[in-house]
Protein backbone atom coordinates (compact mmCIF):
# COMPACT_ATOMS: atom_id res chain seq x y z
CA UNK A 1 9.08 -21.23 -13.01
CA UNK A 2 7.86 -17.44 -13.21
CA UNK A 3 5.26 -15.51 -10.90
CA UNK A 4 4.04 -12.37 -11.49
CA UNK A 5 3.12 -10.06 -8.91
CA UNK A 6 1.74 -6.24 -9.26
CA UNK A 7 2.79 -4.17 -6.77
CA UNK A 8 5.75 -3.95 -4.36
CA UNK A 9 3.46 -4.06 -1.26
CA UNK A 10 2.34 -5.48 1.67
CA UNK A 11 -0.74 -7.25 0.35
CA UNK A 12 1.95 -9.84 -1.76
CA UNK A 13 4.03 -10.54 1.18
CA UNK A 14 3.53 -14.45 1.07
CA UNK A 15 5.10 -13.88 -2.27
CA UNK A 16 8.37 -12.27 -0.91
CA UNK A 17 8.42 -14.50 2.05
CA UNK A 18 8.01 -17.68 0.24
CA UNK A 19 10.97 -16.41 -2.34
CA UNK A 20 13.37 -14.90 0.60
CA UNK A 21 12.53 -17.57 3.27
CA UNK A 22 13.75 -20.80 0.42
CA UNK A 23 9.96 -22.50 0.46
CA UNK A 24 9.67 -22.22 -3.08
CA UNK A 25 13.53 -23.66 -3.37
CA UNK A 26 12.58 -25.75 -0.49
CA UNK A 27 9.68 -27.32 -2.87
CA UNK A 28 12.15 -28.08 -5.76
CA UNK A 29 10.93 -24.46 -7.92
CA UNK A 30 13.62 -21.95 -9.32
CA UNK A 31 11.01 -19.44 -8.84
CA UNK A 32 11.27 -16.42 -11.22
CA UNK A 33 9.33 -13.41 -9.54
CA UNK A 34 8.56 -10.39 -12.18
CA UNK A 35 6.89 -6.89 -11.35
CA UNK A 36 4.12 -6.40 -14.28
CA UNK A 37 0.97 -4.27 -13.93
CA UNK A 38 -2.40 -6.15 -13.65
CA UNK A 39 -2.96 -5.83 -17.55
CA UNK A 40 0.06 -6.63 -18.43
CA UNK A 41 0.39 -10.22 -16.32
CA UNK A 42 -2.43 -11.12 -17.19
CA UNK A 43 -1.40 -10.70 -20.83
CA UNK A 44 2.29 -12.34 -20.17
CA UNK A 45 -0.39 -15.16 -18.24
CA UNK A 46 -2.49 -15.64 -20.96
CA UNK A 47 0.83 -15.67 -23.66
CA UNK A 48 2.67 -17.92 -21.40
CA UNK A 49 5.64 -15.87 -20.72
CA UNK A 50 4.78 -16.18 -17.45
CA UNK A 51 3.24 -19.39 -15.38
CA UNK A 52 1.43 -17.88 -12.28
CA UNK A 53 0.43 -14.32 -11.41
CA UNK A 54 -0.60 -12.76 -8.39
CA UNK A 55 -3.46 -10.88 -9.47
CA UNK A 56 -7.47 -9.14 -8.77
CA UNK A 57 -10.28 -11.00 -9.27
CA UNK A 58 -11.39 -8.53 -11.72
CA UNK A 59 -8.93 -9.05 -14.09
CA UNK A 60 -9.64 -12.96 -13.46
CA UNK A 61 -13.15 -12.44 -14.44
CA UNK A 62 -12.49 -9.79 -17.29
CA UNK A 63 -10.46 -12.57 -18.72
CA UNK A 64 -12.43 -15.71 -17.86
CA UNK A 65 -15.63 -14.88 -19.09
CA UNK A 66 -14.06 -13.79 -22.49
CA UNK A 67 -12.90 -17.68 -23.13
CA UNK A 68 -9.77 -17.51 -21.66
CA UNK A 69 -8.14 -20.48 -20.45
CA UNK A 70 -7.18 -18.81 -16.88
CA UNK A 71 -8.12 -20.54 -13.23
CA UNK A 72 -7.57 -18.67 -9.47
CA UNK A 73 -5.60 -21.61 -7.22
CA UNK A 74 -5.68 -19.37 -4.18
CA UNK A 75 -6.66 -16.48 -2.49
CA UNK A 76 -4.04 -15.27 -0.26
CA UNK A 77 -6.77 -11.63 0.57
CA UNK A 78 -9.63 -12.99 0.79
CA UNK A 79 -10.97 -9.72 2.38
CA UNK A 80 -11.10 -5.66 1.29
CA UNK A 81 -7.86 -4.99 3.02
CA UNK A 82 -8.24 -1.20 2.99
CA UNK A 83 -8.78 1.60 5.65
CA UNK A 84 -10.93 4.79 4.60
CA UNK A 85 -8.54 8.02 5.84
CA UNK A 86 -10.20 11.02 5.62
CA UNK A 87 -9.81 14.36 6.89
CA UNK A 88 -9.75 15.45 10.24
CA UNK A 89 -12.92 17.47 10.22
CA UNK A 90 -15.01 13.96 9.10
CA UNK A 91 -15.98 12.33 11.63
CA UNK A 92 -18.68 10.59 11.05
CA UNK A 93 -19.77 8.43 7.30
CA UNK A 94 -22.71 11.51 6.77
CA UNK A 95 -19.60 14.03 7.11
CA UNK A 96 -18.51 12.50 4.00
CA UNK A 97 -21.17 13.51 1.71
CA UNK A 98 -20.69 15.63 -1.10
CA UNK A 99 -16.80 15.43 -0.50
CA UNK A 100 -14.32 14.30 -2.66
CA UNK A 101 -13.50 10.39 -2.51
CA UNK A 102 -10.07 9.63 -4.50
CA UNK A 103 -9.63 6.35 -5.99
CA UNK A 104 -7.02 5.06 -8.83
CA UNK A 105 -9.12 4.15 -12.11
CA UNK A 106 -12.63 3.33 -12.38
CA UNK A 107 -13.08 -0.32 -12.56
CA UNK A 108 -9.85 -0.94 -10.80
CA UNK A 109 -9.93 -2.94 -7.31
CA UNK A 110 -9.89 0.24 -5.28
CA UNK A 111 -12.58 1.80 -7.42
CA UNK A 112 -15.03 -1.52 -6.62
CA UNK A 113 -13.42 -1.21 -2.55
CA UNK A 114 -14.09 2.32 -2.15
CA UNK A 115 -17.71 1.47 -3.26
CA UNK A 116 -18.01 -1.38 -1.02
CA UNK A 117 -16.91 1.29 2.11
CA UNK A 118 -18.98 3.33 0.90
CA UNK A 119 -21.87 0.66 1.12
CA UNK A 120 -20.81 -0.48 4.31
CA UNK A 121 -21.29 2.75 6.12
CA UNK A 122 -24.54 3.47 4.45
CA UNK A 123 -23.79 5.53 1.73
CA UNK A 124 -24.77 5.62 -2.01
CA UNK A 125 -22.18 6.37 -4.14
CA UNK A 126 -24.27 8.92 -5.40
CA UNK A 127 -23.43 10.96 -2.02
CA UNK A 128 -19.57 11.27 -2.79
CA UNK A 129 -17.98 12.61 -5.26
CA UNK A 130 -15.70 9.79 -6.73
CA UNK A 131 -12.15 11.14 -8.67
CA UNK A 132 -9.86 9.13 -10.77
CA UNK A 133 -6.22 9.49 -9.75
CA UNK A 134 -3.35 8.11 -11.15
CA UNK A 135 -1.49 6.00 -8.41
CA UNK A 136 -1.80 5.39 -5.09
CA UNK A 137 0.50 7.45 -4.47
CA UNK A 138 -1.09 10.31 -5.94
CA UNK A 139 -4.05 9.73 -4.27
CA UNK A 140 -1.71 9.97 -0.88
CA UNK A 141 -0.27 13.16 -2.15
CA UNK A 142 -4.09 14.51 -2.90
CA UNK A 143 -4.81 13.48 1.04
CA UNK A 144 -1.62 15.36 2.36
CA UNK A 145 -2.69 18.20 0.21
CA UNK A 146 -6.32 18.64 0.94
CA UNK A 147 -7.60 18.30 -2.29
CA UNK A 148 -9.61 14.97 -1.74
CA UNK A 149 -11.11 14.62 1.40
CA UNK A 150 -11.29 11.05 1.67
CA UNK A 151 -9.13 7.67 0.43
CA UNK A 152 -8.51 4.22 0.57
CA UNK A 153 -5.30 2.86 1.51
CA UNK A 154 -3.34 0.42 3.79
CA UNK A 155 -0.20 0.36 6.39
CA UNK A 156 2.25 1.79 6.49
CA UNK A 157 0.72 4.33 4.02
CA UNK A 158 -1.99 4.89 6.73
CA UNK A 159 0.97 6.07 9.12
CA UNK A 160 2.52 8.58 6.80
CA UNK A 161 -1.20 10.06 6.14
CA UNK A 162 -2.32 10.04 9.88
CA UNK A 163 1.16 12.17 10.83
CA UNK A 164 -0.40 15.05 8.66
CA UNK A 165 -3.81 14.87 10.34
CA UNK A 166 -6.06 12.18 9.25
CA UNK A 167 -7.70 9.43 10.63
CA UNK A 168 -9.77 5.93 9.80
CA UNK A 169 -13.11 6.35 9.36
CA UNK A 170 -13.74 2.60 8.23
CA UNK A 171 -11.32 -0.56 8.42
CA UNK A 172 -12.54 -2.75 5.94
CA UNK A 173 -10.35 -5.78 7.22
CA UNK A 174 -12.61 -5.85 10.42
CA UNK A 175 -15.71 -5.72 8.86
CA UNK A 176 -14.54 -8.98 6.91
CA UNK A 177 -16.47 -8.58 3.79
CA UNK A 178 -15.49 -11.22 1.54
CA UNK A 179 -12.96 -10.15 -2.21
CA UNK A 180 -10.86 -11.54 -4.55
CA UNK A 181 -8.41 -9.24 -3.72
CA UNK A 182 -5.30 -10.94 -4.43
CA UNK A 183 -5.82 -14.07 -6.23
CA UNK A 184 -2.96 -17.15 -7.26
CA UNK A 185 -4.07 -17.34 -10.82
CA UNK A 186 -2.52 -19.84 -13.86
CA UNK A 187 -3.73 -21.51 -17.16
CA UNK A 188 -5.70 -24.90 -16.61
CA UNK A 189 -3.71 -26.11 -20.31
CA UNK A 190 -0.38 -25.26 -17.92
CA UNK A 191 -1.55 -26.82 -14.62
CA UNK A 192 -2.47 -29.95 -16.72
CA UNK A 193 0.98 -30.01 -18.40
CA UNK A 194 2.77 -29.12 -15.18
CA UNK A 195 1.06 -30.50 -12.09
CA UNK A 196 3.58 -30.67 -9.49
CA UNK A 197 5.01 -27.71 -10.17
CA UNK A 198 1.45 -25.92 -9.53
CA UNK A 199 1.13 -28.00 -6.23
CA UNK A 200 4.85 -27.36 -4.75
CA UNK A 201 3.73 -23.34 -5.50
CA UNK A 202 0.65 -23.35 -3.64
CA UNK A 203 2.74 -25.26 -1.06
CA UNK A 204 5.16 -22.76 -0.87
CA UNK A 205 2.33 -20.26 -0.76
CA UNK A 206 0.52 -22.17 1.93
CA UNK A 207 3.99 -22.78 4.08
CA UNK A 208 4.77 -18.92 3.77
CA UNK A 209 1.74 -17.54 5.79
CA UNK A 210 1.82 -20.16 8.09
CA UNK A 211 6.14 -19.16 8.21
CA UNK A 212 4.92 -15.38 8.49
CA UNK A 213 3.45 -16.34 11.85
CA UNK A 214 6.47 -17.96 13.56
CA UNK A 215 9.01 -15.54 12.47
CA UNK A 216 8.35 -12.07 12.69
CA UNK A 217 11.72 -10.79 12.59
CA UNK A 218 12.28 -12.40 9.22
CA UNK A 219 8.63 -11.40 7.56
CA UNK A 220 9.31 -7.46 8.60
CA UNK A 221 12.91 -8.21 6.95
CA UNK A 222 11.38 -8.99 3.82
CA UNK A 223 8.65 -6.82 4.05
CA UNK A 224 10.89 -4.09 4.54
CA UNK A 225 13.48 -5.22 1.49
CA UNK A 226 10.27 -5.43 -0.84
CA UNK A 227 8.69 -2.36 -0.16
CA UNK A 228 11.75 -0.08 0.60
CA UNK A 229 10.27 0.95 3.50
CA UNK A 230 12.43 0.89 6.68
CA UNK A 231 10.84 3.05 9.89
CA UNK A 232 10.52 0.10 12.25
CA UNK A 233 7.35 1.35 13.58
CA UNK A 234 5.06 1.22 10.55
CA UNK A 235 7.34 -2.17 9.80
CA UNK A 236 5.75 -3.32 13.08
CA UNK A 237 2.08 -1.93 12.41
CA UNK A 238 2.36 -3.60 8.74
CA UNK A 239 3.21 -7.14 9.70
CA UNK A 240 0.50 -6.91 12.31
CA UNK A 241 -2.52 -6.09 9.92
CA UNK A 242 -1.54 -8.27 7.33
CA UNK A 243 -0.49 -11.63 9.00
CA UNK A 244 -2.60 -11.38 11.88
CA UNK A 245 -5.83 -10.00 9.86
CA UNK A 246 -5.54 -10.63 6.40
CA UNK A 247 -3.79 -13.13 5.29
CA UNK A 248 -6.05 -16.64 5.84
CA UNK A 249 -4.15 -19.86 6.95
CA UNK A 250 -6.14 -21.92 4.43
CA UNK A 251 -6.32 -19.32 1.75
CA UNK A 252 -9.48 -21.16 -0.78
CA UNK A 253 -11.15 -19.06 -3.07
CA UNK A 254 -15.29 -19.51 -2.70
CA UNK A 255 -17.82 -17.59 -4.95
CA UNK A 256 -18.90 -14.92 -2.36
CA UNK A 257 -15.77 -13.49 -2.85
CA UNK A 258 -16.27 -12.44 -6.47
CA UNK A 259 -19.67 -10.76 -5.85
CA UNK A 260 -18.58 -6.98 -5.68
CA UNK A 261 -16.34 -7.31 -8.49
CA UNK A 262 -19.82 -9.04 -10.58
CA UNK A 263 -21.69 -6.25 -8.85
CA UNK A 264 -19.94 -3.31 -9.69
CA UNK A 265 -18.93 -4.31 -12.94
CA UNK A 266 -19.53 -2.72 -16.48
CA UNK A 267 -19.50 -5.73 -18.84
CA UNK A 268 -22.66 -7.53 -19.50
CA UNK A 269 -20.06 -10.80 -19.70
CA UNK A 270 -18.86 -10.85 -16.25
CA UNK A 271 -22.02 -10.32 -14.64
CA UNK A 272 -23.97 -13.21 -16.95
CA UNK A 273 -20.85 -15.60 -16.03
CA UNK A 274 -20.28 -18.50 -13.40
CA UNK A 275 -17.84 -17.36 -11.41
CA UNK A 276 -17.66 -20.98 -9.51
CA UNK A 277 -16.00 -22.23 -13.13
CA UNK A 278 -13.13 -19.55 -12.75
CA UNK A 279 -11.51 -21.22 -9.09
CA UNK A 280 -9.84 -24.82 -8.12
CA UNK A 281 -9.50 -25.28 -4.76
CA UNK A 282 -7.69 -28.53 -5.23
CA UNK A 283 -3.75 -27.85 -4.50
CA UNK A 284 -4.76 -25.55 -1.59
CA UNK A 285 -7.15 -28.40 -0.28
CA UNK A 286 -4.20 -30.91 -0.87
CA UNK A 287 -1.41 -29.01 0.66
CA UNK A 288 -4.07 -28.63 3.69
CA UNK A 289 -4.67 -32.38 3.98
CA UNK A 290 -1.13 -32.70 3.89
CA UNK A 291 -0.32 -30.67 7.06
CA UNK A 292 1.66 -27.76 4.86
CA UNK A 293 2.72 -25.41 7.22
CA UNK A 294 2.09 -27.05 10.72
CA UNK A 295 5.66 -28.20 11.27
């Protein structure tokens, strides 16, 4: 079986762990995991060279309310999982106005998330000046180098940024507000065909976060092999945010969780579309009924 995931970070960790810990062996899958960008997997989805992706829910929707045959299993971030750095002279959401807000692409899941902050601390996007970088790592660079004043990002990037001056201004984890940030996404004509092999997955998925919990020592291991990143401080700091904040025991998508990326969206199909058609909550409910994860 092949999963697709987009980026070697933190916010795909049950991914790594489930691979590196033997839970998808452990479930009977010879799991193939493949690094594609979010167009791409959802293009090897849709093509079937690949059977699951990892991916945003506005790539679901982009796709979904075109016809596609695609369905979100899971939602393993149900929440923004972000933290606004900015400069050290903002300190306060009004110090932020008519400064320079870096973000990746417009459209893109930290494009809708840096709106959402925005909203959140009671600001229009109107008051910020919003730039298109080309990486999140270029918008890290911009932040080291002054030239944006404010950014979106996530541990350990937050460390690196905060040890040349900046600070949080908002953590979006703690203020909860519902995304399909990272969503378990397949093709109902494959699910159909291969059942069990969708249900041992979300297993898998479902054992790893409730894994992540009981063994630290391992999670940072594989968090640290993933990511390349090895300074056992941020490794610390990482694991902490993610599996004690983000990451949900029983990770079920729900509609509410779609309503930024419907909000902020450009296409008159995705906001005219039923987002409840586009989720199945079934194999997570199942694996739940079935105790996955509490032994």
């Amino acid at each position: 079986m092949s999963f697709a995931y987009t980026q070697a970070s933190a916010t795909f960790l049950p991914v790594f762990y489930a691979q590196d810990a033997g839970l998808f062996k452990k479930s009977g899958l010879d799991m193939d995991l493949q690094l594609t960008q979010s167009a791409a997997g959802m293009a090897a989805l849709l093509s079937g060279q690949i059977d699951m992706s990892a991916i945003g829910g506005t790539e679901l929707l982009n796709a979904a309310s075109q016809g596609s045959d695609v369905v979100a299993l899971a939602n393993i971030v149900p929440i923004w999982s972000y933290q606004m750095e900015v400069q050290p002279e903002i300190k306060t959401p009004a110090d932020l106005k008519g400064k320079k807000v870096g973000i990746t692409s417009f459209g893109s899941s930290i494009d809708i998330a840096t709106r959402v902050a925005l909203r959140t601390m009671g600001l229009a996007d109107s008051d910020v000046n919003i730039l298109p970088l080309t990486s999140a790592s270029a918008r890290a660079e911009a932040m080291i180098n002054h030239a944006i004043d404010a950014g979106l990002t996530a541990p350990p990037d937050t460390l690196t940024l905060e040890a040349h001056g900046t600070h949080v201004l908002l953590d979006m984890a703690s203020s909860g507000v519902p995304a399909s940030n990272i969503l378990v996404v397949s093709k109902r004509s494959w699910i159909a065909a291969h059942h069990d092999q969708a249900q041992d997955a979300i297993d898998a998925l479902v054992g790893s976060i409730a894994g992540m919990k009981k063994d630290k020592a391992q999670a940072i291991a594989v968090l640290s092999k993933y990511t390349k990143y090895t300074d056992p401080k941020g490794l610390d700091v990482t694991y902490d945010y993610y599996v004690n904040h983000v990451f949900p025991a029983k990770p079920l998508v729900a509609a509410d969780q779609f309503k930024d990326v419907v909000e902020y969206s450009n296409e008159p199909k995705v906001k005219a579309f039923d987002v409840t058609s586009a989720f199945d909550n079934s194999l997570v409910q199942s694996a739940i009924q079935r105790g996955v994860g509490n032994s």
